[in-house]
C-alpha atoms as a PDB file:
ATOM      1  CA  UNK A   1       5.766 -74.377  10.902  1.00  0.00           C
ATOM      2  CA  UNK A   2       4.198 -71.372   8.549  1.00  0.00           C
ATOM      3  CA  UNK A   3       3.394 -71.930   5.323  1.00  0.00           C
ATOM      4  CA  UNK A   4       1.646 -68.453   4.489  1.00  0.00           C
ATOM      5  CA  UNK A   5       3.478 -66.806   1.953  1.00  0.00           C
ATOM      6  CA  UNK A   6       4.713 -63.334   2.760  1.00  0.00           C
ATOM      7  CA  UNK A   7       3.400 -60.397   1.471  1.00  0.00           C
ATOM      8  CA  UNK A   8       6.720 -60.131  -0.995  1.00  0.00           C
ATOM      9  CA  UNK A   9       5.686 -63.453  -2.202  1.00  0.00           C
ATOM     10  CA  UNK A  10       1.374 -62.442  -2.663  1.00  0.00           C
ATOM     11  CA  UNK A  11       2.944 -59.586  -4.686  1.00  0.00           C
ATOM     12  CA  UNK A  12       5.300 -61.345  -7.379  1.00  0.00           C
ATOM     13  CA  UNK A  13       2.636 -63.807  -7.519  1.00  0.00           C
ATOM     14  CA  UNK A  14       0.185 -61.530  -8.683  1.00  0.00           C
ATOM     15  CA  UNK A  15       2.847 -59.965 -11.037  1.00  0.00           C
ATOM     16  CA  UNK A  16       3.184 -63.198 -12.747  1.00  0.00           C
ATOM     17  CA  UNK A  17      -0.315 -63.537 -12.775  1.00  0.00           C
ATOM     18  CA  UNK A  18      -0.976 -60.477 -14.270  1.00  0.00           C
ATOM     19  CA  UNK A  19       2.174 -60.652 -16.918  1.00  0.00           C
ATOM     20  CA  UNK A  20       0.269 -63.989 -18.074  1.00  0.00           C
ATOM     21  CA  UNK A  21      -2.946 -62.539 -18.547  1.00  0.00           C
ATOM     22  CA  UNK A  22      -1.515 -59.412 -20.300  1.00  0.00           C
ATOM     23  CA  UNK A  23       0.599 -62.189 -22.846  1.00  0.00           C
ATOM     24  CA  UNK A  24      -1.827 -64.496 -23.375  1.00  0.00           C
ATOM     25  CA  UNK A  25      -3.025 -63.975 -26.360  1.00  0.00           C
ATOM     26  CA  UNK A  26       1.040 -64.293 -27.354  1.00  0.00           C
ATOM     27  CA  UNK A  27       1.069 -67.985 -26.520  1.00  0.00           C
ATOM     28  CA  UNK A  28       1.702 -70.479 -28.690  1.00  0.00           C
ATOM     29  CA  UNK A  29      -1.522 -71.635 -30.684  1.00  0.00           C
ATOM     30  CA  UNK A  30      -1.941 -75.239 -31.849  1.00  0.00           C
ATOM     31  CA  UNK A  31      -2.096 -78.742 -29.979  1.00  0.00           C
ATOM     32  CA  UNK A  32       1.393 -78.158 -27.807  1.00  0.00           C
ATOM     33  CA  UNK A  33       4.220 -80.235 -26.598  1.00  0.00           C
ATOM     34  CA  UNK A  34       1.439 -83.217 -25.032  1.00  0.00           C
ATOM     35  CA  UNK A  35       0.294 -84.166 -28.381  1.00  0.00           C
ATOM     36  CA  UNK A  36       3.214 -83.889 -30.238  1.00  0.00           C
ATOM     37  CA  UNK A  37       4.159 -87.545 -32.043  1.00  0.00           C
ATOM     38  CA  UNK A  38       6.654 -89.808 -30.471  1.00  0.00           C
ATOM     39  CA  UNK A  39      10.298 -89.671 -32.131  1.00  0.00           C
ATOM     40  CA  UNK A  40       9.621 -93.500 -32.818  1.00  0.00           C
ATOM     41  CA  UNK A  41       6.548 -92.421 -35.016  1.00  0.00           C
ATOM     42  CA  UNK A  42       7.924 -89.567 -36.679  1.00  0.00           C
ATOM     43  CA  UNK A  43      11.052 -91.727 -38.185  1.00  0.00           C
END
C-alpha cells in the first residue's frame, strides 16, 4: 500500500501551512481552552 501523499495533497498542505503563518498573529491570546476551569469549579 502507498502512503505518499500526492502532489494535490503536498500543495493544500502547504496552503494551510502558509494561511497559518500569515494569521497567526490573529489567534486567540491568553491561556486557551486546556486551562480553562472545570464547570464544577466555576459554579
Amino acid at each position: 500500500m502507498d502512503l505518499t501523499y500526492s502532489p494535490e495533497h503536498q500543495a493544500f498542505r502547504q496552503e494551510v501551512l502558509d494561511f497559518l503563518d500569515a494569521h497567526r498573529d490573529a489567534a486567540p491570546k491568553g491561556r486557551g481552552a486546556a486551562q480553562r476551569p472545570s464547570p464544577e469549579v466555576v459554579a
